[in-house]
Protein backbone atom coordinates (compact mmCIF):
# COMPACT_ATOMS: atom_id res chain seq x y z
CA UNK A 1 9.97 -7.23 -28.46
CA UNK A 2 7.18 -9.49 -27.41
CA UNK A 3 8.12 -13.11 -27.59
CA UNK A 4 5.58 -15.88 -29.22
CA UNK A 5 5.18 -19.57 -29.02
CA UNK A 6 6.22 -22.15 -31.26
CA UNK A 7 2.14 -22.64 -31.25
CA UNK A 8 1.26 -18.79 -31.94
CA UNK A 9 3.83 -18.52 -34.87
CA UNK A 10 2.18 -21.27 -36.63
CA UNK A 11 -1.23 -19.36 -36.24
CA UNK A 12 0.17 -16.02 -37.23
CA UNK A 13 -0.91 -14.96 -33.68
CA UNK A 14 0.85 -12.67 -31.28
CA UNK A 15 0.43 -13.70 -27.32
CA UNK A 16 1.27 -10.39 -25.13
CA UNK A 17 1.84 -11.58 -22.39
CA UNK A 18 0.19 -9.35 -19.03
CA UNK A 19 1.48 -8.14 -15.71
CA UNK A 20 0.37 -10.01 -12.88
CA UNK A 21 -1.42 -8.02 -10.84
CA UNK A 22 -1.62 -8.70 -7.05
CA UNK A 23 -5.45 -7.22 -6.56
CA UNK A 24 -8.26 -8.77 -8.02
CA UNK A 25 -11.29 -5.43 -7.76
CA UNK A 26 -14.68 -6.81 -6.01
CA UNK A 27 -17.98 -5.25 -7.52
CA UNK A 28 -18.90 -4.62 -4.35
CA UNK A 29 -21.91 -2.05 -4.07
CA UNK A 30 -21.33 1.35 -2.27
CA UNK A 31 -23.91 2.38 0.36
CA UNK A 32 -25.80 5.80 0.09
CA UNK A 33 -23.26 7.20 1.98
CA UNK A 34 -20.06 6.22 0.47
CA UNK A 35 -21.73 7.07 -3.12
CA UNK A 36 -22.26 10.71 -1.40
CA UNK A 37 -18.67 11.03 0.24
CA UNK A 38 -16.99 10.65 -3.37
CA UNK A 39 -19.51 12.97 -4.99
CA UNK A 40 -19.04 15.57 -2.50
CA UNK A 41 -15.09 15.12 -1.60
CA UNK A 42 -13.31 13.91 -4.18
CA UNK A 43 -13.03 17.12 -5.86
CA UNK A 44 -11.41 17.62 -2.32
CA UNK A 45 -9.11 15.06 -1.40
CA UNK A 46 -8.59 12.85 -3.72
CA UNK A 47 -6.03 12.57 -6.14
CA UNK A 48 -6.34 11.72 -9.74
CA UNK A 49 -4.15 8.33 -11.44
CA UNK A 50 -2.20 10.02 -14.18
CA UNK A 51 1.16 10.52 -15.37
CA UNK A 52 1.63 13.96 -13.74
CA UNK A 53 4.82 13.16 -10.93
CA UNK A 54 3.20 14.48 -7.02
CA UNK A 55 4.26 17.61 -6.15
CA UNK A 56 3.76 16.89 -1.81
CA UNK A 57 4.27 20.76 -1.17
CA UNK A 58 1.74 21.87 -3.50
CA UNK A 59 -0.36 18.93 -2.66
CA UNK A 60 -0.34 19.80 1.27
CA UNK A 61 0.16 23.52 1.07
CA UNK A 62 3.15 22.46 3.68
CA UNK A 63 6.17 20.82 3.87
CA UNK A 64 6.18 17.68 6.28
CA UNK A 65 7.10 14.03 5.80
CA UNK A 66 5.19 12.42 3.35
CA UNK A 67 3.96 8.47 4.15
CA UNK A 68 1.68 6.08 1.31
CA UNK A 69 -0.13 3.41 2.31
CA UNK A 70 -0.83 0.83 -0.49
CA UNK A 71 -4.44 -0.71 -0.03
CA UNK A 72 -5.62 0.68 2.54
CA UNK A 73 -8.98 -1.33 2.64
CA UNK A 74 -11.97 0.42 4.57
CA UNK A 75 -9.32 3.40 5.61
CA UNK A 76 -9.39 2.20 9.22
CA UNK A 77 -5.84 2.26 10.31
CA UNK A 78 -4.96 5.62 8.13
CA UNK A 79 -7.76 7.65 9.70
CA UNK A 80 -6.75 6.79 12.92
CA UNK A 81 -3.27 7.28 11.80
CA UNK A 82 -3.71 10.64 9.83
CA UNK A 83 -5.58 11.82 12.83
CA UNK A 84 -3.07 10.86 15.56
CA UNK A 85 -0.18 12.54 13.55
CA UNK A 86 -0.92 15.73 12.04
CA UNK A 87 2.90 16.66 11.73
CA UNK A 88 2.11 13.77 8.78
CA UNK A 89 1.45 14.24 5.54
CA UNK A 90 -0.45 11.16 4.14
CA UNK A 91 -1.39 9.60 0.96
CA UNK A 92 -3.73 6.43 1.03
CA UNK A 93 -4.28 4.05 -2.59
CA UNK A 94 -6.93 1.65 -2.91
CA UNK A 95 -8.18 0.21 -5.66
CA UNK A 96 -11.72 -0.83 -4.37
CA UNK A 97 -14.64 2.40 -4.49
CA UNK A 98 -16.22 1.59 -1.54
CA UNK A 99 -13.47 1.74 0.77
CA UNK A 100 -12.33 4.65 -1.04
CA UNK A 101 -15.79 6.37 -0.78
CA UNK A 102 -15.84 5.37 2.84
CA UNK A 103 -12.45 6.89 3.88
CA UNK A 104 -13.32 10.15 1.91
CA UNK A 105 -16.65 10.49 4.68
CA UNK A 106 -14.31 9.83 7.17
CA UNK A 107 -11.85 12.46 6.00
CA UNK A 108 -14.60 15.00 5.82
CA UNK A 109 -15.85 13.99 9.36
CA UNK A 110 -12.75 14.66 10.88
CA UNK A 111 -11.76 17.91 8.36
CA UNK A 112 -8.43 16.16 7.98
CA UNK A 113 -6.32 18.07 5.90
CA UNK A 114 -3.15 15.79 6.04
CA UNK A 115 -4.27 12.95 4.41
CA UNK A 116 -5.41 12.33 0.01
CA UNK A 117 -7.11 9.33 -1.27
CA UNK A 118 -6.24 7.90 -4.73
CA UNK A 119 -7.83 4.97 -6.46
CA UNK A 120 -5.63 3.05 -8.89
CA UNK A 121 -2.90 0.30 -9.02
CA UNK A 122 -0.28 1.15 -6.62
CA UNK A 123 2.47 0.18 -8.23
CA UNK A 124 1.87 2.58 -11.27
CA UNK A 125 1.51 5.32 -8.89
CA UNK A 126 4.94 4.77 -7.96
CA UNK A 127 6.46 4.02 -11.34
CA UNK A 128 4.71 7.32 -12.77
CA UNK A 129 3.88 9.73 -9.62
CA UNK A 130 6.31 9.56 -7.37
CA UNK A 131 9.57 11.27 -7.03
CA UNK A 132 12.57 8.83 -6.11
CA UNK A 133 13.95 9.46 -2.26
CA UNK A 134 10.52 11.58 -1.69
CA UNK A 135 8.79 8.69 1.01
CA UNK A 136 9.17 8.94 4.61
CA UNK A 137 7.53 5.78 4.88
CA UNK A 138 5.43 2.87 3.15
CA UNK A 139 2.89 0.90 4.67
CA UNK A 140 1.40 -1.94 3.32
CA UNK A 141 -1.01 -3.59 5.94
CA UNK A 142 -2.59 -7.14 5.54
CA UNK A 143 -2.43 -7.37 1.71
CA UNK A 144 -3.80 -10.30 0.29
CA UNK A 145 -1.83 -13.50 0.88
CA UNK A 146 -2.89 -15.32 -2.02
CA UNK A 147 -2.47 -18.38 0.23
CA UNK A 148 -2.87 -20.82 -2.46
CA UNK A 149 1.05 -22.06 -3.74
CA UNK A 150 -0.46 -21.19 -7.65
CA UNK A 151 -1.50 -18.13 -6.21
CA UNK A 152 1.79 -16.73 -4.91
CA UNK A 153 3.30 -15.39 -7.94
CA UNK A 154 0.40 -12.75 -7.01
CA UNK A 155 1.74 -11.86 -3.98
CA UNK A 156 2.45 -8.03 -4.17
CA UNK A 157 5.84 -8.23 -1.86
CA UNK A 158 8.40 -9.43 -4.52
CA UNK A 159 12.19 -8.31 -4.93
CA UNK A 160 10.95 -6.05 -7.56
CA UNK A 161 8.18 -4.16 -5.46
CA UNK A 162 10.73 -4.08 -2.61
CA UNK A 163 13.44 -2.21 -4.86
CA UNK A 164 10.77 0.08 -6.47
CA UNK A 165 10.13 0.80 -2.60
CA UNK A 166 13.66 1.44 -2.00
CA UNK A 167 13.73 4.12 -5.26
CA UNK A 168 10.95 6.12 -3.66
CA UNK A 169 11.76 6.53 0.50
CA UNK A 170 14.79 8.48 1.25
CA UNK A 171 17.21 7.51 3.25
CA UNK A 172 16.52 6.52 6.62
CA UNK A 173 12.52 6.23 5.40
CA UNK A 174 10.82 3.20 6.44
CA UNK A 175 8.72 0.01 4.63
CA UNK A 176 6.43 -1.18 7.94
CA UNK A 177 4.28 -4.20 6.38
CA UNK A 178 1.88 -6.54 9.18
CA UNK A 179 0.43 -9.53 8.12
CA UNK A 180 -1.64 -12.27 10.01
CA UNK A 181 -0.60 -15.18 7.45
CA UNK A 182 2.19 -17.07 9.45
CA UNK A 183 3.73 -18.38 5.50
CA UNK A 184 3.62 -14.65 4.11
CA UNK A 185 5.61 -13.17 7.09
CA UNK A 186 8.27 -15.84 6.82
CA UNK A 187 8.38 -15.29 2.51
CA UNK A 188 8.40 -10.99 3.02
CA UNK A 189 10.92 -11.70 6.10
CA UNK A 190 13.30 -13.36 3.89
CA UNK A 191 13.02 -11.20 0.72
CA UNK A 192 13.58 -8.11 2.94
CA UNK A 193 16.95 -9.25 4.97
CA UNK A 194 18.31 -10.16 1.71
CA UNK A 195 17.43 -7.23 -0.25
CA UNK A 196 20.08 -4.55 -1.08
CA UNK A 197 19.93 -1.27 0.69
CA UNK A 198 17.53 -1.60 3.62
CA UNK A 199 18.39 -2.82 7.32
CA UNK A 200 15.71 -4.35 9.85
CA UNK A 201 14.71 -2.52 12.94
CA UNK A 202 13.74 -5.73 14.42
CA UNK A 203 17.14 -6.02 17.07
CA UNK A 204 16.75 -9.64 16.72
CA UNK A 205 17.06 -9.31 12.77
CA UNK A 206 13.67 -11.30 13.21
CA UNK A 207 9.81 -9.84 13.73
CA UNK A 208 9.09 -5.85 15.52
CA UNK A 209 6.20 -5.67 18.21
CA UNK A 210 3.65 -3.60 16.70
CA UNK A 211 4.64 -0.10 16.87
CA UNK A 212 2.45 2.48 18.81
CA UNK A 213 1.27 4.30 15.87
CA UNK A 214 -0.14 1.17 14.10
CA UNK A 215 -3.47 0.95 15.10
CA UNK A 216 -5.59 -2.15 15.62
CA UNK A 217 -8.90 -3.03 13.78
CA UNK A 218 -11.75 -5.15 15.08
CA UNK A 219 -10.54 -7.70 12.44
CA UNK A 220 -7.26 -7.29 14.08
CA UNK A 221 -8.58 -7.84 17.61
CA UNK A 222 -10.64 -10.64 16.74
CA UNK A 223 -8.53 -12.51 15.59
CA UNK A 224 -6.26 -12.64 18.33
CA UNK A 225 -9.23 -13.55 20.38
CA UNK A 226 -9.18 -16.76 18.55
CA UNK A 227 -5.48 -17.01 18.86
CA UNK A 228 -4.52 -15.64 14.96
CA UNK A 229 -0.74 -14.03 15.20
CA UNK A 230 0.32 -11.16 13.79
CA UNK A 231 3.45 -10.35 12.32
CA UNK A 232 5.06 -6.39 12.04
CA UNK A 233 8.14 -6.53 9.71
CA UNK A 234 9.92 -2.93 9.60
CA UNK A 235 12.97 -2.27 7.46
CA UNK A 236 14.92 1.32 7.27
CA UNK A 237 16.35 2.34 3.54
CA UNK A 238 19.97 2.74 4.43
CA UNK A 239 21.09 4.30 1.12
């Protein structure tokens, strides 16, 4: 039951009170291009938000290790990474259509047939689409850090998300995360060595170098040109 204020009782009003949600979706405009990629390859490769729970086989005509990325921006990393590993099978959410659109001309580019697109919230894809102990691995690369102190509460990485994580990778499946914001890596580091069920594959219990098959972006490079850091946390689900 849905709790109201002192204030809304007295008005006869009902407050429902919303999730916060850690994405905010830009209007940004699609080019020609993108608009054409999810016209012509959608139908294809991408996967429609509903409350029908995956089926990887049927979904990859295959049976192979199955890895999500959760906003996965322009697609940058997961082509390269799709591409790279074809023993893979690969599922890529983003919530914003021009990086969607843009990853779908990629896809076709390349006639990848290892990797599907969805665009919707990733954590209800989880809730409502994916089988528990089903993940090989979950990547989450440079979400928004919501670097404002009001803003953190928006911060995707919470003990919540993490154990929602933990329902969906089997055991011995991974949760890789990299962020270039010093404060988030320090917050995600913390919440991860204390959370139930998952063990860091950092030897030092601290940061990982960036593993091979995490590619780097020009964002990625430049910033390390102007001496940004960037921080690789990897945990394994032990059980």
């Amino acid at each position: 039951m849905v709790k109201a204020s002192k204030k809304d009782e007295q008005s006869g009003r009902v407050k429902h009170h919303r999730a916060v949600k850690s994405y905010v979706v830009r209007s940004g405009r699609m080019t020609f291009g993108q608009e054409k990629a999810f016209s012509d390859l959608w139908s294809i490769h991408g996967i429609e938000a509903n409350a029908s729970v995956l089926d990887f086989e049927r979904l990859f005509n295959r049976q192979a290790p199955t890895i999500l990325e959760i906003g996965f921006g322009m697609g940058d990393s997961l082509i390269e990474i799709a591409d790279q590993h074809p023993q893979n099978n690969y599922i890529g959410i983003e919530v914003h259509r021009p990086g969607v659109g843009r990853l779908l001309g990629k896809i076709g580019e390349r006639a990848l047939t290892n990797l599907k697109v969805m665009q919707f919230d990733a954590v209800e894809v989880l809730k409502k689409q994916i089988n528990d102990n089903s993940l090989s691995a979950v990547y989450l690369f440079f979400p928004d850090p919501w670097h404002k102190t009001r803003h953190h509460k928006r911060r995707i990485v919470q003990d919540d998300f993490i154990q929602l994580i933990r329902q969906k990778l089997s055991v011995n499946g991974q949760f890789h995360m990299a962020t270039d914001w010093d404060a988030y890596a320090r917050q995600v580091l913390k919440i991860m060595i204390k959370a139930p069920g998952f063990k860091n594959c950092a030897p030092d219990n601290e940061y990982m170098p960036r593993p091979e098959y995490r590619p780097t972006t020009k964002f990625e490079r430049r910033g390390e040109r102007l001496g940004h850091g960037v921080w690789d946390i990897l945990f394994e689900k032990i059980d």
